[in-house]
N, C-alpha and C. Protein backbone atom coordinates (compact mmCIF):
# COMPACT_ATOMS: atom_id res chain seq x y z
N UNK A 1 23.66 25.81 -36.50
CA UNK A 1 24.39 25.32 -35.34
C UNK A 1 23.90 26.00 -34.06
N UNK A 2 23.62 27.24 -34.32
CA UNK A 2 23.27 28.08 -33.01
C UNK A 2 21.65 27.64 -32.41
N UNK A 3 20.98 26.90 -33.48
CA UNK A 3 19.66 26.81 -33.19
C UNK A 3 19.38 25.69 -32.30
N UNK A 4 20.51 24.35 -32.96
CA UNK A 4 21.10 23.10 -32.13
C UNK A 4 21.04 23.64 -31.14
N UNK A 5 22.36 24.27 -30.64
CA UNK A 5 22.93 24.61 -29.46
C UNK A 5 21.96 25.09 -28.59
N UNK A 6 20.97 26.21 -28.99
CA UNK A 6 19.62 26.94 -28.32
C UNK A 6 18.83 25.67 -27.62
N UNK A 7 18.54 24.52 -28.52
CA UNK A 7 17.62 23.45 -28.57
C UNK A 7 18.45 22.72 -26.74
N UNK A 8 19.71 22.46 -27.14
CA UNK A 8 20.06 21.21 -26.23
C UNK A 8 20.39 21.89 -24.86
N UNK A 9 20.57 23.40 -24.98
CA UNK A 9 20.89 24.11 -24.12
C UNK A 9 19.30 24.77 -22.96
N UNK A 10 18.03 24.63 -23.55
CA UNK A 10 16.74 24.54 -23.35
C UNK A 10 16.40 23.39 -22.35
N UNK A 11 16.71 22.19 -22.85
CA UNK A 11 16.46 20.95 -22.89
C UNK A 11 17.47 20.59 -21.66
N UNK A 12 18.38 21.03 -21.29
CA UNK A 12 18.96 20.88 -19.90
C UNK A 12 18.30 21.99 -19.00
N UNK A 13 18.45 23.09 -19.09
CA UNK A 13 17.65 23.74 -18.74
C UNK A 13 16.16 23.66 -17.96
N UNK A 14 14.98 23.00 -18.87
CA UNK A 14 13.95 22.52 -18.34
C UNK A 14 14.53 21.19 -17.74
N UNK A 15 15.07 20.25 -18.12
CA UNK A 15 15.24 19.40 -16.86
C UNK A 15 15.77 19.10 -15.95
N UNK A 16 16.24 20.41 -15.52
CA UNK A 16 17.04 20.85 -14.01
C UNK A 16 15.83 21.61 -13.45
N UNK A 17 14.78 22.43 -14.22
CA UNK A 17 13.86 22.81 -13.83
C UNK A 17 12.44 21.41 -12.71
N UNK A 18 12.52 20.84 -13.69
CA UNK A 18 11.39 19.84 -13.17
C UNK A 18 12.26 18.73 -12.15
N UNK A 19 13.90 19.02 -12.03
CA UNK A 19 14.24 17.75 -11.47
C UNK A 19 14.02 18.67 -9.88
N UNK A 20 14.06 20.43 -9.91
CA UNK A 20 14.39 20.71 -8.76
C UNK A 20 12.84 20.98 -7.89
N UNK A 21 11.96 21.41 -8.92
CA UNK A 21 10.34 21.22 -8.43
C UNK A 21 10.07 19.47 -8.12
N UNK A 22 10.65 18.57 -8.72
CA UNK A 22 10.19 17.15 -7.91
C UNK A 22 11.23 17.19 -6.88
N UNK A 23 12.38 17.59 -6.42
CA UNK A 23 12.79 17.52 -5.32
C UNK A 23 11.65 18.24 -4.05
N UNK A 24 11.40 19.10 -4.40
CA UNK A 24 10.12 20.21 -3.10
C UNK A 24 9.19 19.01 -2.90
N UNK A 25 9.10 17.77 -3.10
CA UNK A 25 8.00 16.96 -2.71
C UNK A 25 8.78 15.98 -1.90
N UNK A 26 8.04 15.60 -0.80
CA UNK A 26 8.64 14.25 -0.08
C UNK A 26 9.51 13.31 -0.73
N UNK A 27 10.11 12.75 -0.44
CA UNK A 27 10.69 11.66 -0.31
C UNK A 27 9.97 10.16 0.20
N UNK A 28 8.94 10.33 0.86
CA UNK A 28 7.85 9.42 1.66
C UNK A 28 6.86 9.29 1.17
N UNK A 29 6.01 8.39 0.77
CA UNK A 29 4.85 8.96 0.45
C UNK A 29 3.58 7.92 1.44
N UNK A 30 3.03 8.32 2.13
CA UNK A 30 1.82 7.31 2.86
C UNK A 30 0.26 7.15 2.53
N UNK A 31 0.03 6.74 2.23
CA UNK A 31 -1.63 6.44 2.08
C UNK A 31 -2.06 5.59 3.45
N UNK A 32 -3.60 6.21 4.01
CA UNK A 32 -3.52 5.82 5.31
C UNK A 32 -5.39 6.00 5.01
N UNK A 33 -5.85 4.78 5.87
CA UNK A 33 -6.98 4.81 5.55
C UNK A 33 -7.52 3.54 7.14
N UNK A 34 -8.52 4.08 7.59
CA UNK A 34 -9.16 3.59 9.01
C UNK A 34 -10.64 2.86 8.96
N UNK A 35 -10.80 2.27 9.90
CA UNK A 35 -11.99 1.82 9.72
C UNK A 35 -12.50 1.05 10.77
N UNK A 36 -13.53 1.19 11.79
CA UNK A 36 -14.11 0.70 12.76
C UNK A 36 -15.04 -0.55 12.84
N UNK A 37 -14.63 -2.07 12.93
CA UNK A 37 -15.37 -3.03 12.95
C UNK A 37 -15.86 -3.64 14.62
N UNK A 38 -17.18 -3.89 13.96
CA UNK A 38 -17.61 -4.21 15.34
C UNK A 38 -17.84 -5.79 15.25
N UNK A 39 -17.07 -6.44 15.35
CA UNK A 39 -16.40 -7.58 15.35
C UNK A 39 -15.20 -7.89 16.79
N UNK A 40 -15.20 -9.42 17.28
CA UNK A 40 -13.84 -9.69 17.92
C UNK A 40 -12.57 -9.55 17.40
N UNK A 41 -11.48 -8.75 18.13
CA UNK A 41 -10.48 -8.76 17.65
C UNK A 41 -9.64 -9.55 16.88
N UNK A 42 -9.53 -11.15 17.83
CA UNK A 42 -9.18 -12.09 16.98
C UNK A 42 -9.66 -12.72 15.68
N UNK A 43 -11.13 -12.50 15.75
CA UNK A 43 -11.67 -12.67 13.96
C UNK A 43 -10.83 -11.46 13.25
N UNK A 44 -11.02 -10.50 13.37
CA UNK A 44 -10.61 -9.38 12.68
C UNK A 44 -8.85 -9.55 11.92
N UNK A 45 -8.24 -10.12 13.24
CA UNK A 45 -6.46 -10.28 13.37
C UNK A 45 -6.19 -11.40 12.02
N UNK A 46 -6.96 -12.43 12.21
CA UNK A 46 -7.29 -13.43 11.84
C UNK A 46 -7.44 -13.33 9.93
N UNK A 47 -8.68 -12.60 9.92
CA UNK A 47 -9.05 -12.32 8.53
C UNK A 47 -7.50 -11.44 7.88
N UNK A 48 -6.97 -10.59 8.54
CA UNK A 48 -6.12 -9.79 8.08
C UNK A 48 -4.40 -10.34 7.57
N UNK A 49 -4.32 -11.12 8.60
CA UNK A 49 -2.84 -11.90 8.84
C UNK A 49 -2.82 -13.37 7.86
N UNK A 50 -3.65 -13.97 7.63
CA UNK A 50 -4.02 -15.20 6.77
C UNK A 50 -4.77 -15.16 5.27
N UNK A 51 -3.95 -14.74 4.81
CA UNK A 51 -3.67 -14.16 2.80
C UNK A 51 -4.47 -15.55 2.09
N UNK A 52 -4.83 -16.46 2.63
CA UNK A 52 -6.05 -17.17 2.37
C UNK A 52 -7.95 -16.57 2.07
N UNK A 53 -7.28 -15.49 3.35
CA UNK A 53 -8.42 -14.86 3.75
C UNK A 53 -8.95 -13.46 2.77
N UNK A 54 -7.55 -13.40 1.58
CA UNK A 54 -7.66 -12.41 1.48
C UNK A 54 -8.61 -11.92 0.08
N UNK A 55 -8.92 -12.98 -0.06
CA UNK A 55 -9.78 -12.52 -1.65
C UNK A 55 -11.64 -12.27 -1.13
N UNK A 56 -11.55 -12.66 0.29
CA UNK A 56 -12.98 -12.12 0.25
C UNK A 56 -12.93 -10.98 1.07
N UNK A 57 -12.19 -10.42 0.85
CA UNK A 57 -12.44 -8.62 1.28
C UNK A 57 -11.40 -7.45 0.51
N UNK A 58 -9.82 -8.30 -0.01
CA UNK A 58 -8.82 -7.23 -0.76
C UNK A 58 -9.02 -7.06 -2.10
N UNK A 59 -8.91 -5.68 -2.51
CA UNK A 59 -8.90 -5.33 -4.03
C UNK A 59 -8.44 -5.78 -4.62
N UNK A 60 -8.52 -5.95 -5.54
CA UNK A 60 -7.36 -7.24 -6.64
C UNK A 60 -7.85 -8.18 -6.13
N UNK A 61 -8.16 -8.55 -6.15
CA UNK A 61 -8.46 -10.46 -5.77
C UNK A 61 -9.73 -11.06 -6.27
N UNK A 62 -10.15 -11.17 -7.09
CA UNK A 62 -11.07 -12.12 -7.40
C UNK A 62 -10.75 -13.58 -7.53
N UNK A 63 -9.29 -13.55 -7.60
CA UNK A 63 -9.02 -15.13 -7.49
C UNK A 63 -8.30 -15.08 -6.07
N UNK A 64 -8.44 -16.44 -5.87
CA UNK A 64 -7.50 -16.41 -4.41
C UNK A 64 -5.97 -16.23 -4.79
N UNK A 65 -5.82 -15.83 -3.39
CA UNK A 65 -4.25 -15.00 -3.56
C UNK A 65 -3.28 -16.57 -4.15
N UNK A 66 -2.39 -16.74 -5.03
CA UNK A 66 -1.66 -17.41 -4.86
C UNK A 66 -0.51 -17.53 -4.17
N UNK A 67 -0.80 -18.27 -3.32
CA UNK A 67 0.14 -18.62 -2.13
C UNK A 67 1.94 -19.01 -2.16
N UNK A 68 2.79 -18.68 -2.24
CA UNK A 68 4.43 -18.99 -2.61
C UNK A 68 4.91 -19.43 -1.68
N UNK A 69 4.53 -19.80 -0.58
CA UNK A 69 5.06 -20.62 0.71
C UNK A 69 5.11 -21.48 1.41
N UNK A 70 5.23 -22.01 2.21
CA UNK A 70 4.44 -23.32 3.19
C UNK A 70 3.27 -22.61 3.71
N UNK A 71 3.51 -21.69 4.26
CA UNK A 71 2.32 -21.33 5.02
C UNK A 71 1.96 -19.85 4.34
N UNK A 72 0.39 -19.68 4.76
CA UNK A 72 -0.22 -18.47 4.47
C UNK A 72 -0.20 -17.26 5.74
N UNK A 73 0.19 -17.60 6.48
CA UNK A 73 -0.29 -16.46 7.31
C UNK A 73 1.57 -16.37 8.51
N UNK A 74 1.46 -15.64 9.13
CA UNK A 74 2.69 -15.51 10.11
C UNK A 74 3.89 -14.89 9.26
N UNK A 75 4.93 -14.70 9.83
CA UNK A 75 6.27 -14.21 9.54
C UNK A 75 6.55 -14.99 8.39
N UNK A 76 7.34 -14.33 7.21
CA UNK A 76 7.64 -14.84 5.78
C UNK A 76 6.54 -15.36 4.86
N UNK A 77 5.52 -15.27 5.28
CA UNK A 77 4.50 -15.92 4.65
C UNK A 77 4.78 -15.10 3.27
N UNK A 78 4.16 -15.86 1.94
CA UNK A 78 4.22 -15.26 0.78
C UNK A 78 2.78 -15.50 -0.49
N UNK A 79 3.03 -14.48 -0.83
CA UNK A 79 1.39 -14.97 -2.00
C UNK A 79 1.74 -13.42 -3.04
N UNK A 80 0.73 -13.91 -3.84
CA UNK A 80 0.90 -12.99 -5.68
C UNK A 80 -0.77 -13.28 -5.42
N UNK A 81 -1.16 -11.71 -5.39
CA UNK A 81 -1.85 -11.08 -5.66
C UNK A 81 -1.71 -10.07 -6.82
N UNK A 82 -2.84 -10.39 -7.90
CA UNK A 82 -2.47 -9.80 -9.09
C UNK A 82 -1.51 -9.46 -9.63
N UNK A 83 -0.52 -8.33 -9.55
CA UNK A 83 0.73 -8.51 -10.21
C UNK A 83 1.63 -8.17 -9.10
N UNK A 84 1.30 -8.34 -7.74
CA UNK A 84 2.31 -7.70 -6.76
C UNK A 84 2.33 -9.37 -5.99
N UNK A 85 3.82 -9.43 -5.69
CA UNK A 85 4.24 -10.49 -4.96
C UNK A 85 4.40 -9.20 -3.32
N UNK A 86 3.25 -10.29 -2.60
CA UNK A 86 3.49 -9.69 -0.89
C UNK A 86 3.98 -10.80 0.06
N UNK A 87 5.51 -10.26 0.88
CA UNK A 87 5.71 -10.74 1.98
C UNK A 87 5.27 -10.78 3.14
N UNK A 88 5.05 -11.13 3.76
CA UNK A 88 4.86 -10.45 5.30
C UNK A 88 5.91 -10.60 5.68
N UNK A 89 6.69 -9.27 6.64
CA UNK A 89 7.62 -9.37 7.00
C UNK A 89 7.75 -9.31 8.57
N UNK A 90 6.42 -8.56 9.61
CA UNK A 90 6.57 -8.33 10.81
C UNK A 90 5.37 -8.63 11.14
N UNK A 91 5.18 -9.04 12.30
CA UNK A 91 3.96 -9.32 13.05
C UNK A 91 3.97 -9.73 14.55
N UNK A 92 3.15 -8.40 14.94
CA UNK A 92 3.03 -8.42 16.68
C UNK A 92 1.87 -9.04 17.17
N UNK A 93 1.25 -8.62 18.15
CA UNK A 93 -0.33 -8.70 18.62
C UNK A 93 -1.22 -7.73 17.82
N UNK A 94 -0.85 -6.91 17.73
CA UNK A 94 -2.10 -5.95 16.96
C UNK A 94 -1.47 -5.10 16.03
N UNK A 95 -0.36 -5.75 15.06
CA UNK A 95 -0.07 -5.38 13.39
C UNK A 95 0.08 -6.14 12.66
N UNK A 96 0.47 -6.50 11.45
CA UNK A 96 1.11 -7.22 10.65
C UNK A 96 1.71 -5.95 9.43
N UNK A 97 2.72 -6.42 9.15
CA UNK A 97 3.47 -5.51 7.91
C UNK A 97 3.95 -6.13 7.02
N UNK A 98 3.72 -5.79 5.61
CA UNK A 98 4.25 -6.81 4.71
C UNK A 98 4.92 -5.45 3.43
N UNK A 99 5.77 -6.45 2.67
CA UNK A 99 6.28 -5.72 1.48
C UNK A 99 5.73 -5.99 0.35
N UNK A 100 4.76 -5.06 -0.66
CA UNK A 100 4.82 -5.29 -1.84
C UNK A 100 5.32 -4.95 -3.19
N UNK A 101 5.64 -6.34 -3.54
CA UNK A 101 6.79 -5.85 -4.45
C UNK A 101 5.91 -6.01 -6.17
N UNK A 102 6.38 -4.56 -6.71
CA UNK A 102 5.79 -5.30 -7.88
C UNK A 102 6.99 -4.30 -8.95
N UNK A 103 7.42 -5.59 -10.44
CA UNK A 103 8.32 -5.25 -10.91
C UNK A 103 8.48 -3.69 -11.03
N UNK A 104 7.77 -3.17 -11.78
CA UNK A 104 8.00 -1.49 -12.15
C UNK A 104 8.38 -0.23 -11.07
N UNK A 105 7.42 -0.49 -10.19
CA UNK A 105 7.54 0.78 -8.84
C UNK A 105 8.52 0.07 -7.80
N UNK A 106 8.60 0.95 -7.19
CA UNK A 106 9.05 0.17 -5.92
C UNK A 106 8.56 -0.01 -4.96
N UNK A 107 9.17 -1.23 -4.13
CA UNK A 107 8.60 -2.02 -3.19
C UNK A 107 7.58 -0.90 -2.44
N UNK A 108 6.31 -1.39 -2.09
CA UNK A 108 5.47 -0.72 -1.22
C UNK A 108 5.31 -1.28 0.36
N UNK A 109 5.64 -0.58 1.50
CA UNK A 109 5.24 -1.43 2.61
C UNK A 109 3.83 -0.77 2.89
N UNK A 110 3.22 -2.36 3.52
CA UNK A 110 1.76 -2.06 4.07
C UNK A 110 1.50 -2.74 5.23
N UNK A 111 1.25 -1.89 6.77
CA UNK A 111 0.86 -1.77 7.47
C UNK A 111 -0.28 -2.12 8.08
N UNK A 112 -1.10 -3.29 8.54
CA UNK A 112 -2.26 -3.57 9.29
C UNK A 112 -2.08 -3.03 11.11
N UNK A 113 -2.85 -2.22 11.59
CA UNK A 113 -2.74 -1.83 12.62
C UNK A 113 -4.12 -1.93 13.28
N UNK A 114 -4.14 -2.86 14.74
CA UNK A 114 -5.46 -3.08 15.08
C UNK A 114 -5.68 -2.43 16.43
N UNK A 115 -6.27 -1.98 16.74
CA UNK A 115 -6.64 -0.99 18.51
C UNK A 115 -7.92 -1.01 18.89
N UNK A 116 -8.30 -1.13 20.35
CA UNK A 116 -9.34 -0.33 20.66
C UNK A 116 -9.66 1.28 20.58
N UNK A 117 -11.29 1.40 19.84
CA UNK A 117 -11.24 2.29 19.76
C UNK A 117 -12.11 3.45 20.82
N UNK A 118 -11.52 3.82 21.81
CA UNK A 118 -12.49 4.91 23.23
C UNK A 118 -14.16 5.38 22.61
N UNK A 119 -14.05 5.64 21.47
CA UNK A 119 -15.21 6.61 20.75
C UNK A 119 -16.35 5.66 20.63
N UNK A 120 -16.04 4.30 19.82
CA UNK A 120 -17.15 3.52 20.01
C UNK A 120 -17.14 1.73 20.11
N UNK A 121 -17.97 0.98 20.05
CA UNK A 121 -17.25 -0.17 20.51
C UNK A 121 -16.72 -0.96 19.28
N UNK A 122 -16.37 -1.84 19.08
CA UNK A 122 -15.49 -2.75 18.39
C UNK A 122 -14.01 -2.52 18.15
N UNK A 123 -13.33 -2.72 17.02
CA UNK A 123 -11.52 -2.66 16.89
C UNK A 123 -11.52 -1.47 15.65
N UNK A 124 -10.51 -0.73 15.77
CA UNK A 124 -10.30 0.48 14.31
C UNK A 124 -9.05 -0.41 13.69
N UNK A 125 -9.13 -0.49 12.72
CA UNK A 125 -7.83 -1.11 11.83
C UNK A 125 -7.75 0.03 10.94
N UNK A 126 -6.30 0.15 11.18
CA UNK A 126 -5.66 1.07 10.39
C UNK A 126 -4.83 0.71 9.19
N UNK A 127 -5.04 0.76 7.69
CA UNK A 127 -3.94 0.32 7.18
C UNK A 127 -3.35 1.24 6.00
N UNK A 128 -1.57 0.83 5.89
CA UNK A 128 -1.03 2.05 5.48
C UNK A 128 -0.42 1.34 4.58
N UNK A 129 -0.06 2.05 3.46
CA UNK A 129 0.62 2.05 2.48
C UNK A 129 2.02 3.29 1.96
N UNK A 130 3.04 2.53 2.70
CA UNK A 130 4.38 3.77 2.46
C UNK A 130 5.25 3.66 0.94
N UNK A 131 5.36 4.30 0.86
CA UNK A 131 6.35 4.36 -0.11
C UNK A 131 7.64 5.57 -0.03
N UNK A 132 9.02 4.44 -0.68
CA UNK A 132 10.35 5.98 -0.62
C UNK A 132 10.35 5.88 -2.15
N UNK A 133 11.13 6.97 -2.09
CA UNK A 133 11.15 7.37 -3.41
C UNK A 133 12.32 8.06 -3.79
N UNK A 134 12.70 7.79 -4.71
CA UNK A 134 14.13 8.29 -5.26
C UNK A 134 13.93 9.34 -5.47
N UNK A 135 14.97 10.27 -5.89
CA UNK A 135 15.50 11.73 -6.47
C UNK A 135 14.31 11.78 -8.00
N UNK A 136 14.36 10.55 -8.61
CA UNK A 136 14.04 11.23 -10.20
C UNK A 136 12.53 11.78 -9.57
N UNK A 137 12.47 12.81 -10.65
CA UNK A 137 11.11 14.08 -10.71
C UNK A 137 9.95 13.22 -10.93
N UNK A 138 9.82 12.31 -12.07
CA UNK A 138 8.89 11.57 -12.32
C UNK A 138 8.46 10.74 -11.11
N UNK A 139 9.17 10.09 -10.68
CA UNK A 139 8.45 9.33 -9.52
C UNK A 139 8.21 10.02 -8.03
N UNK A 140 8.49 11.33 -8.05
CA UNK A 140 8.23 12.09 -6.45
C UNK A 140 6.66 12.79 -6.88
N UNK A 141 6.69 13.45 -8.65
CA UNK A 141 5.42 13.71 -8.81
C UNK A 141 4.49 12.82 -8.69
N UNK A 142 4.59 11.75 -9.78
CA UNK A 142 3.74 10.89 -9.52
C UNK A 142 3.29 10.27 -8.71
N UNK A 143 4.00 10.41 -7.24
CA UNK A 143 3.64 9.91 -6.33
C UNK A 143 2.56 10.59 -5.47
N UNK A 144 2.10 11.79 -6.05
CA UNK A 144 1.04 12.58 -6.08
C UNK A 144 -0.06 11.83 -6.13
N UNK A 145 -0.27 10.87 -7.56
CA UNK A 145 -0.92 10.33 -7.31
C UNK A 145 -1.68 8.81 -6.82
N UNK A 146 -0.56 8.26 -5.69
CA UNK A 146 -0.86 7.54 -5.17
C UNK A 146 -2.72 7.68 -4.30
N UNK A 147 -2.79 8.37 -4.04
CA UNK A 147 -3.25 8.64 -2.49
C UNK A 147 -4.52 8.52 -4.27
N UNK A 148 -5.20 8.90 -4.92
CA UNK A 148 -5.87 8.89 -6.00
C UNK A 148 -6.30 7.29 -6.45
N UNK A 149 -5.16 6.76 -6.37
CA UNK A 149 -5.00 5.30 -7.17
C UNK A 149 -5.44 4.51 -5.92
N UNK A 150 -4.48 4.17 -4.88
CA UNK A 150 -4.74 3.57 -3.75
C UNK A 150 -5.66 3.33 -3.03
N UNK A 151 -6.03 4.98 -3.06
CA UNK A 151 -7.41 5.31 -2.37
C UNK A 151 -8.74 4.63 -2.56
N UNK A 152 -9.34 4.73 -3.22
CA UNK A 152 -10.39 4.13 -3.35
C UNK A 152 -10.51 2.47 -3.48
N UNK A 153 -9.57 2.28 -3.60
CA UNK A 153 -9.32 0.40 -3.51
C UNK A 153 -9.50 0.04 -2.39
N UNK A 154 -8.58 0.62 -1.09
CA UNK A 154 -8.56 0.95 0.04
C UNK A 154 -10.02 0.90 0.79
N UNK A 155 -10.78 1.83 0.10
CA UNK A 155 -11.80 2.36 0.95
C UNK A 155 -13.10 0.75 0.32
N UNK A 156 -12.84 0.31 -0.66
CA UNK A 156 -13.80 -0.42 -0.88
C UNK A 156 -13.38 -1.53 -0.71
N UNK A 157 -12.14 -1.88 -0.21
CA UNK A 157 -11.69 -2.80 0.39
C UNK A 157 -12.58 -3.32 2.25
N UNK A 158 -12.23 -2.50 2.75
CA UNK A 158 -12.34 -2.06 3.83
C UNK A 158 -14.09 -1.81 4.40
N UNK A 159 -14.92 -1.67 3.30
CA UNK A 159 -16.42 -1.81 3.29
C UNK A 159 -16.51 -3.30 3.27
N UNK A 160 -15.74 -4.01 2.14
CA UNK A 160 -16.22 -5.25 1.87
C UNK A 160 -15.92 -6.22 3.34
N UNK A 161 -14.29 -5.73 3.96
CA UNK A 161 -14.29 -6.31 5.34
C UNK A 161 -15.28 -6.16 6.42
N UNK A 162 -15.64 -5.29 6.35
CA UNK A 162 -16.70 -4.65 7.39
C UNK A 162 -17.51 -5.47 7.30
N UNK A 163 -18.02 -5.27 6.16
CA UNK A 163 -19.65 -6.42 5.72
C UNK A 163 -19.11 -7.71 6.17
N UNK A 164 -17.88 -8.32 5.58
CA UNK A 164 -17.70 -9.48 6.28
C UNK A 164 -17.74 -10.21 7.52
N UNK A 165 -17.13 -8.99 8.08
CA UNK A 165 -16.84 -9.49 9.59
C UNK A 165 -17.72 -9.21 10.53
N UNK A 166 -18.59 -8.34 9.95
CA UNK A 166 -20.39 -7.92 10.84
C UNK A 166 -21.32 -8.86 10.29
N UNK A 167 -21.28 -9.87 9.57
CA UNK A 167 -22.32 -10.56 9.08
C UNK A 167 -23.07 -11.48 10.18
């Protein structure tokens, strides 16, 4: 009985341990990744905002995005890209922001941000990927490795636009 008791008394123990080390990590998590095209803005706005556009430059996409809406591009627009259904939810002159939702994690927002850039000529697009994150330990660690996973999709995303839009 005492060995039970040792066992279940351990076993709370370590997982007050790991729940209070995943608390010491954000709550936020951002992946943020830039990139300078020397291209017109409006091609650039264009390629980014119209999810038509999006299988010849976004990760995941070898098929075209399937589209869930009347329209592809502007406010509410909707499409399923691989296993993530994305909204767009905001769009100015030089952003667009959309939500992706995919069953298991939670919703991810992603950020298109377009500017001149002083340093050299053409537009820098910035795009971000946020995420919140609950209390449990598992998902504040693991959210460690977003910036790992994301990352490089991101970055070869973002080559393939380049090439596109400089051609």
């Amino acid at each position: 009985m005492k060995f039970i008791k040792l066992i279940i008394i351990s076993i709370i123990i370590l997982f007050l341990l790991i729940t209070c080390a995943g608390l010491l990590f954000p709550p936020n998590v951002t992946v943020m990744r830039s990139v300078n095209i020397n291209a017109p803005e409006d091609s650039v706005y264009c390629m980014l905002s119209n999810m038509n556009n999006w299988q010849r430059w976004l990760f995941d996409s070898e098929r075209s995005p399937k589209i869930l809406s009347q329209n592809s591009k502007g406010l509410n627009a909707q499409a399923q890209v691989g296993k993530s259904k994305i909204t767009i939810t905001q769009v100015t002159d030089s952003s667009i922001e959309s939500v992706w939702e995919t069953g298991k994690i939670h919703n991810q927002i992603c950020d298109f941000v377009l500017g001149k850039n002083v340093q050299s000529p053409g537009i820098q697009v910035t795009w971000y990927f946020r995420q919140h994150l609950r209390w449990y330990p598992w998902e504040r660690i693991g959210a460690v490795l977003n910036e790992k996973i994301l990352g490089p999709s991101m970055d070869s995303s973002f080559a393939r636009l380049k090439r596109e839009m400089e051609q």
